[in-house]
C-alpha atoms as a PDB file:
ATOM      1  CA  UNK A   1      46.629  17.612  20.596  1.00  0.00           C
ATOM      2  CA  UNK A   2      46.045  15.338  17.795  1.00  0.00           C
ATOM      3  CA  UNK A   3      48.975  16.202  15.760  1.00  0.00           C
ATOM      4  CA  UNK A   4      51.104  15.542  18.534  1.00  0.00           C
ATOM      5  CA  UNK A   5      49.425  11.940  18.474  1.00  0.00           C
ATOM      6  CA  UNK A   6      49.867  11.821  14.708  1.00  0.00           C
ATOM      7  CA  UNK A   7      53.755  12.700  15.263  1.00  0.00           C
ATOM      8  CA  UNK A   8      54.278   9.989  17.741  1.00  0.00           C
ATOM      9  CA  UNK A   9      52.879   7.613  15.297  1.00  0.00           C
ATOM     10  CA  UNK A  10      54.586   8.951  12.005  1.00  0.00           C
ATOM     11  CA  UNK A  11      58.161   9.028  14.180  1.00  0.00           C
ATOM     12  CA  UNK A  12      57.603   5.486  15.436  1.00  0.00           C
ATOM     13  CA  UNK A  13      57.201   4.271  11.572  1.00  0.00           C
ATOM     14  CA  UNK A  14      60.242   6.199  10.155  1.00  0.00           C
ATOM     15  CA  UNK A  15      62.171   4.488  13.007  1.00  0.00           C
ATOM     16  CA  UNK A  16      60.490   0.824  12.098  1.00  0.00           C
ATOM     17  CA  UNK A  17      61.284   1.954   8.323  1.00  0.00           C
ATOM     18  CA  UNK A  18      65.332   2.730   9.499  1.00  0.00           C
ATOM     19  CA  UNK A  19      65.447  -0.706  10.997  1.00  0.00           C
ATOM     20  CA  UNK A  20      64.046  -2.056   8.154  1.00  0.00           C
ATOM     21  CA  UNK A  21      66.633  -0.747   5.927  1.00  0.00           C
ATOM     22  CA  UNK A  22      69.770  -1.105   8.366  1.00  0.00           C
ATOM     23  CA  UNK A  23      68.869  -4.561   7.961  1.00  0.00           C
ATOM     24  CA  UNK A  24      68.718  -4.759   4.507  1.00  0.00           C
ATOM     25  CA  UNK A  25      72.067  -3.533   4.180  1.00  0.00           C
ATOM     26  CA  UNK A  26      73.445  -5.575   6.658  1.00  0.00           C
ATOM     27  CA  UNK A  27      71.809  -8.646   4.002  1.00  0.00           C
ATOM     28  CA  UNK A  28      73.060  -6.608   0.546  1.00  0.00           C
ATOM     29  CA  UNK A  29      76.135  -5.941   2.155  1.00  0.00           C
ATOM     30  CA  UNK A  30      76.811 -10.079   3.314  1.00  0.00           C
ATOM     31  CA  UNK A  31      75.838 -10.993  -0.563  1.00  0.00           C
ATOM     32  CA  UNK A  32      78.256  -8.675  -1.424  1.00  0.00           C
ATOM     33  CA  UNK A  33      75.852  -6.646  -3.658  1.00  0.00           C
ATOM     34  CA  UNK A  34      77.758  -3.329  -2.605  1.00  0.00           C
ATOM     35  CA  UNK A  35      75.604  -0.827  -4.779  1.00  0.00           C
ATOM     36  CA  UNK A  36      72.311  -1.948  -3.266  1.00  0.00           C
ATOM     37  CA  UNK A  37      73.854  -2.295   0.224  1.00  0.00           C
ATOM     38  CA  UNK A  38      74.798   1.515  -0.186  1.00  0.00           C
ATOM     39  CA  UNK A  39      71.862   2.600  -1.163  1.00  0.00           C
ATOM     40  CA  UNK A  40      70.175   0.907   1.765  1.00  0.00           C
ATOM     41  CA  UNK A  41      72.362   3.116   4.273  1.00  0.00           C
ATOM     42  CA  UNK A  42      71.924   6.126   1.929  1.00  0.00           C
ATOM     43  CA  UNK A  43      68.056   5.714   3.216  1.00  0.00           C
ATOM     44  CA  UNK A  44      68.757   4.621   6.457  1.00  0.00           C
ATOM     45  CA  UNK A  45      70.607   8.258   7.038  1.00  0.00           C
ATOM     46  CA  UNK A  46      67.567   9.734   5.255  1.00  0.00           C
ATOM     47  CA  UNK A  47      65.221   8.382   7.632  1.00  0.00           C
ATOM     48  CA  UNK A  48      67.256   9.061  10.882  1.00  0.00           C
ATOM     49  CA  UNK A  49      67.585  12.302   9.658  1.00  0.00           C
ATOM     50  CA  UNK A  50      64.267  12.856   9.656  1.00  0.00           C
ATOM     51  CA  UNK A  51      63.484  11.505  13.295  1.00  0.00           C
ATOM     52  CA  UNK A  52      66.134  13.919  14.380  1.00  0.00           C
ATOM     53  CA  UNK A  53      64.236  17.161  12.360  1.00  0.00           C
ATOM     54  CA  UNK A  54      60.626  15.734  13.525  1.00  0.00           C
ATOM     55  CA  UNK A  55      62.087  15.157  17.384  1.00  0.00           C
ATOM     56  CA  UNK A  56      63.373  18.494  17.823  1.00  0.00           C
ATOM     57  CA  UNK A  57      61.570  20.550  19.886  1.00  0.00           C
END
């Protein structure tokens, strides 16, 4: 039962991680650095991504 613990907690930082980015590229993106911005959603993606494989059941 502890891994199940362990996912809840690793799912609820990859989520705190995609905000993090989404925001950054929302900033990158308003400075018009385009490249960084990008590479900001590129992760964002990444990390939902990975909620969605880690949430399945």
């Amino acid at each position: 039962m502890n891994i199940f613990k362990e996912l809840d907690k690793s799912l609820a930082m990859l989520d705190e991680l995609r905000i993090l980015a989404q925001a950054e590229h929302i900033i990158y993106r308003q400075k018009g650095e385009s490249h960084t911005a990008d590479r900001f959603k590129q992760l964002e993606e990444k990390l939902l991504e990975a909620i969605r494989i880690l949430s399945q059941e």
